[in-house]
N, C-alpha and C. Protein backbone atom coordinates (compact mmCIF):
# COMPACT_ATOMS: atom_id res chain seq x y z
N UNK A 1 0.83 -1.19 0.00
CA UNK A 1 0.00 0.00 0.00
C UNK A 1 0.87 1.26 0.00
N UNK A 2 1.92 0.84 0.61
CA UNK A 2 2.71 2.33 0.90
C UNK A 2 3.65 2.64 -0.32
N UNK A 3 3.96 1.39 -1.49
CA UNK A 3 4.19 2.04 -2.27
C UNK A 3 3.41 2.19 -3.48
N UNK A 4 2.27 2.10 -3.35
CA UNK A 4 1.24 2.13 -4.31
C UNK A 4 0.97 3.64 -4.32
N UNK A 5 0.47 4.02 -2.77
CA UNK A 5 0.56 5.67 -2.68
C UNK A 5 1.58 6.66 -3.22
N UNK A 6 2.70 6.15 -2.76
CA UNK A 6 4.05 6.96 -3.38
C UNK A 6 4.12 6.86 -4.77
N UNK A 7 3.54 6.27 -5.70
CA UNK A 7 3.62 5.83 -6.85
C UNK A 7 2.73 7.05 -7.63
N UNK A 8 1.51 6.91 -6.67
CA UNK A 8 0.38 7.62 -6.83
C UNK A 8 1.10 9.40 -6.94
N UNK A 9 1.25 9.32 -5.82
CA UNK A 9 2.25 11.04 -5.39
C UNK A 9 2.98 11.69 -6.79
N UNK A 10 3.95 10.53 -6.76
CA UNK A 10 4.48 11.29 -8.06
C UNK A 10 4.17 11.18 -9.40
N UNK A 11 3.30 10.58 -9.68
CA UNK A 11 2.29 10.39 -10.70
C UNK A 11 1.18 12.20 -10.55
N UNK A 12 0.98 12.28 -9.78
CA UNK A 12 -0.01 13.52 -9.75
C UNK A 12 0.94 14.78 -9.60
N UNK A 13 1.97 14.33 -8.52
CA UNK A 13 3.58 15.71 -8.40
C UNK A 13 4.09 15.94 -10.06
N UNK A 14 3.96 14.96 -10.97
CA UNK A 14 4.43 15.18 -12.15
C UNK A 14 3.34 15.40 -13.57
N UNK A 15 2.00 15.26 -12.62
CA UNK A 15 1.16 15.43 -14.26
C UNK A 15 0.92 14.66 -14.68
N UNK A 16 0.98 13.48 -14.63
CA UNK A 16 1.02 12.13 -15.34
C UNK A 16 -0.43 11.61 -14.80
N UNK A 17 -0.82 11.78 -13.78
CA UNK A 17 -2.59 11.28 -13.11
C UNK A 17 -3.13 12.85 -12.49
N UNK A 18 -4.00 12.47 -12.67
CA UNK A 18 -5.30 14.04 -11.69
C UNK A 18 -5.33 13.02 -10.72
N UNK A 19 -5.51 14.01 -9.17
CA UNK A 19 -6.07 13.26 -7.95
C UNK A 19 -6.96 12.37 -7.99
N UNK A 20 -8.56 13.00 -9.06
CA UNK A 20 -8.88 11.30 -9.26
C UNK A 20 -9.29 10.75 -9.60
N UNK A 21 -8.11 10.62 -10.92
CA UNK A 21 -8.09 9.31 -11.13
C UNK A 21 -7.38 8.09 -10.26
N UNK A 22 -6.46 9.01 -9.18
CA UNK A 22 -5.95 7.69 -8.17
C UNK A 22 -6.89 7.80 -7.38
N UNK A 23 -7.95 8.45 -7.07
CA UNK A 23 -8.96 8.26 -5.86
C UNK A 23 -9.47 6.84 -6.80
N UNK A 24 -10.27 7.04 -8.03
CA UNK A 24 -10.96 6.15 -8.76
C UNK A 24 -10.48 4.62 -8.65
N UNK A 25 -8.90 4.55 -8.94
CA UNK A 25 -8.24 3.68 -8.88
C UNK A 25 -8.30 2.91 -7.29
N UNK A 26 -8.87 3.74 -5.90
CA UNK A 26 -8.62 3.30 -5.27
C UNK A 26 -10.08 2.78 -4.67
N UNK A 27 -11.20 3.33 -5.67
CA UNK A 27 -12.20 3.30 -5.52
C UNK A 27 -12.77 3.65 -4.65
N UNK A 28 -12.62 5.08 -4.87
CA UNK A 28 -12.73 6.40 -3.70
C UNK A 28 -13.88 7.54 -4.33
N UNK A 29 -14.42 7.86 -3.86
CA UNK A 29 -15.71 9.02 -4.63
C UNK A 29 -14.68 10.32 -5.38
N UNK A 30 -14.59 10.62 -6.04
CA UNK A 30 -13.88 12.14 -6.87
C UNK A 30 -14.20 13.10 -5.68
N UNK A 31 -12.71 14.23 -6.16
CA UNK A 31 -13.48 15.45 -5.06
C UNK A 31 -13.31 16.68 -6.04
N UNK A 32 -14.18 17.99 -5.51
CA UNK A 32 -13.33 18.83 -6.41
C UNK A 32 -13.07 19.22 -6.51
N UNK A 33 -12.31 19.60 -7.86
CA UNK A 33 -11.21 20.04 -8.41
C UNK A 33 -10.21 18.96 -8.23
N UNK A 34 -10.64 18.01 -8.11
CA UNK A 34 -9.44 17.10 -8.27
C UNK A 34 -9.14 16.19 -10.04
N UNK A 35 -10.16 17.08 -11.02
CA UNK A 35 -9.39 16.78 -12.22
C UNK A 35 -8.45 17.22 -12.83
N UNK A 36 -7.70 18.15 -12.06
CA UNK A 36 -6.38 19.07 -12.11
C UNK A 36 -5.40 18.63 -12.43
N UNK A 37 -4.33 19.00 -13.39
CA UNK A 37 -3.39 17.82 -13.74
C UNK A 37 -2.13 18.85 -13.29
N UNK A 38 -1.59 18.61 -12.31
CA UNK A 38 -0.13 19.49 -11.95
C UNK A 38 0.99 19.56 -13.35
N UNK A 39 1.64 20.75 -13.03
CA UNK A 39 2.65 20.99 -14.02
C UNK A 39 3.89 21.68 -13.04
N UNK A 40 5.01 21.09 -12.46
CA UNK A 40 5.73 21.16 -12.10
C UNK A 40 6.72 22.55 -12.53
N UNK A 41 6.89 23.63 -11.64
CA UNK A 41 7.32 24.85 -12.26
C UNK A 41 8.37 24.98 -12.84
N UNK A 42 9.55 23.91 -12.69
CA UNK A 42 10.77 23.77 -13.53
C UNK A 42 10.38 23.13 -15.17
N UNK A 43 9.14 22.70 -14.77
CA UNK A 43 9.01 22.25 -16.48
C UNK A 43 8.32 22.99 -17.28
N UNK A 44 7.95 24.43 -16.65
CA UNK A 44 7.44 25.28 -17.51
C UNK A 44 8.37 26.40 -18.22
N UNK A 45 7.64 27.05 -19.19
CA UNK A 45 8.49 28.19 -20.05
C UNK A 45 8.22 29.19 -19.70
N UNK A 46 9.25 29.99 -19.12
CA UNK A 46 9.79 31.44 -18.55
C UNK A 46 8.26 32.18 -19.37
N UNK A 47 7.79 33.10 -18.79
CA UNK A 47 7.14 34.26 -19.33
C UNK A 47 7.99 34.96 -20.59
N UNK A 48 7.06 35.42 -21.04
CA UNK A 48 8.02 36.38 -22.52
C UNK A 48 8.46 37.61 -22.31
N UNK A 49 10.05 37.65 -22.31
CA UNK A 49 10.12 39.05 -22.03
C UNK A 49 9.52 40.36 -22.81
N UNK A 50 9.10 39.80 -23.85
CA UNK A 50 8.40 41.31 -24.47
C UNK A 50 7.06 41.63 -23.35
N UNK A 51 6.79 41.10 -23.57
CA UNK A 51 5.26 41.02 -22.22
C UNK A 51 5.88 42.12 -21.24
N UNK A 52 6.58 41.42 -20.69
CA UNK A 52 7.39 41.63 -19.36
C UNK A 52 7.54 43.46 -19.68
N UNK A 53 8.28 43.61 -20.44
CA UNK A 53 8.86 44.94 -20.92
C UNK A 53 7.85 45.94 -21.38
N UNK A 54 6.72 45.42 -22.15
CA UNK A 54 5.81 46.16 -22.08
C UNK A 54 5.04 46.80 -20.82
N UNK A 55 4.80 45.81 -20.40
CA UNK A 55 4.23 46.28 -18.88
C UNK A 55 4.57 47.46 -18.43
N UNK A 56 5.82 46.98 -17.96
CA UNK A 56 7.07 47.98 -17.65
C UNK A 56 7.23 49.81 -18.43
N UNK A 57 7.25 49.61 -19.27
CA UNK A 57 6.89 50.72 -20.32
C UNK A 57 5.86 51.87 -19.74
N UNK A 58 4.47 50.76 -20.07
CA UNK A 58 3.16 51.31 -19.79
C UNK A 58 3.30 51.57 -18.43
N UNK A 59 3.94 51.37 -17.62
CA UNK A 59 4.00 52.00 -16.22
C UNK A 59 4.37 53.46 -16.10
N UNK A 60 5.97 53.38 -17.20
CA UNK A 60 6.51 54.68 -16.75
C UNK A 60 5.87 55.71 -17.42
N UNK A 61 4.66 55.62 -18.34
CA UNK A 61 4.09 56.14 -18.79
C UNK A 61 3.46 56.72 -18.40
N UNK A 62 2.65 56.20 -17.24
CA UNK A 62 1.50 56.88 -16.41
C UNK A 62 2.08 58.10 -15.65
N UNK A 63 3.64 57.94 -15.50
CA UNK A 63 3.73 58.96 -14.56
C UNK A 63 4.25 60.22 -15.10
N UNK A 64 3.67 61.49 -14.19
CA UNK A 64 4.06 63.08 -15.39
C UNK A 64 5.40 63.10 -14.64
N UNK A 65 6.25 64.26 -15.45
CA UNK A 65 7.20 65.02 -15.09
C UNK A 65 6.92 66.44 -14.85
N UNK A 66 7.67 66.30 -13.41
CA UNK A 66 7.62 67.75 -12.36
C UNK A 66 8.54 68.97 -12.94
């Protein structure tokens, strides 16, 4: 059991299962929001710096000169 869970863990820590489908698997009622599929923040892609810079821009924009 205990490594069925751990199995489970990083199966959902990595995206690979939603909570539940290992509830299902364990033949457990769904809860919700547990069809959520995690995405681990090292495996995502940086924001775009143009974005970024725009923002930035439109900020200094708002402000007058004294």
């Amino acid at each position: 059991m205990k490594s069925r869970f751990a199995a489970y863990a990083t199966g959902i820590n990595w995206g690979i299962y939603s909570p539940n489908e290992c509830r299902e698997l364990e033949e457990l009622n769904p809860r919700e929001g547990g069809d959520i599929y995690l995405t681990p923040m090292n495996m995502t892609t940086k924001p775009s710096l143009t974005e970024f810079s725009e923002d930035k821009s439109n900020d200094n924009n708002d402000k007058t000169a004294v």
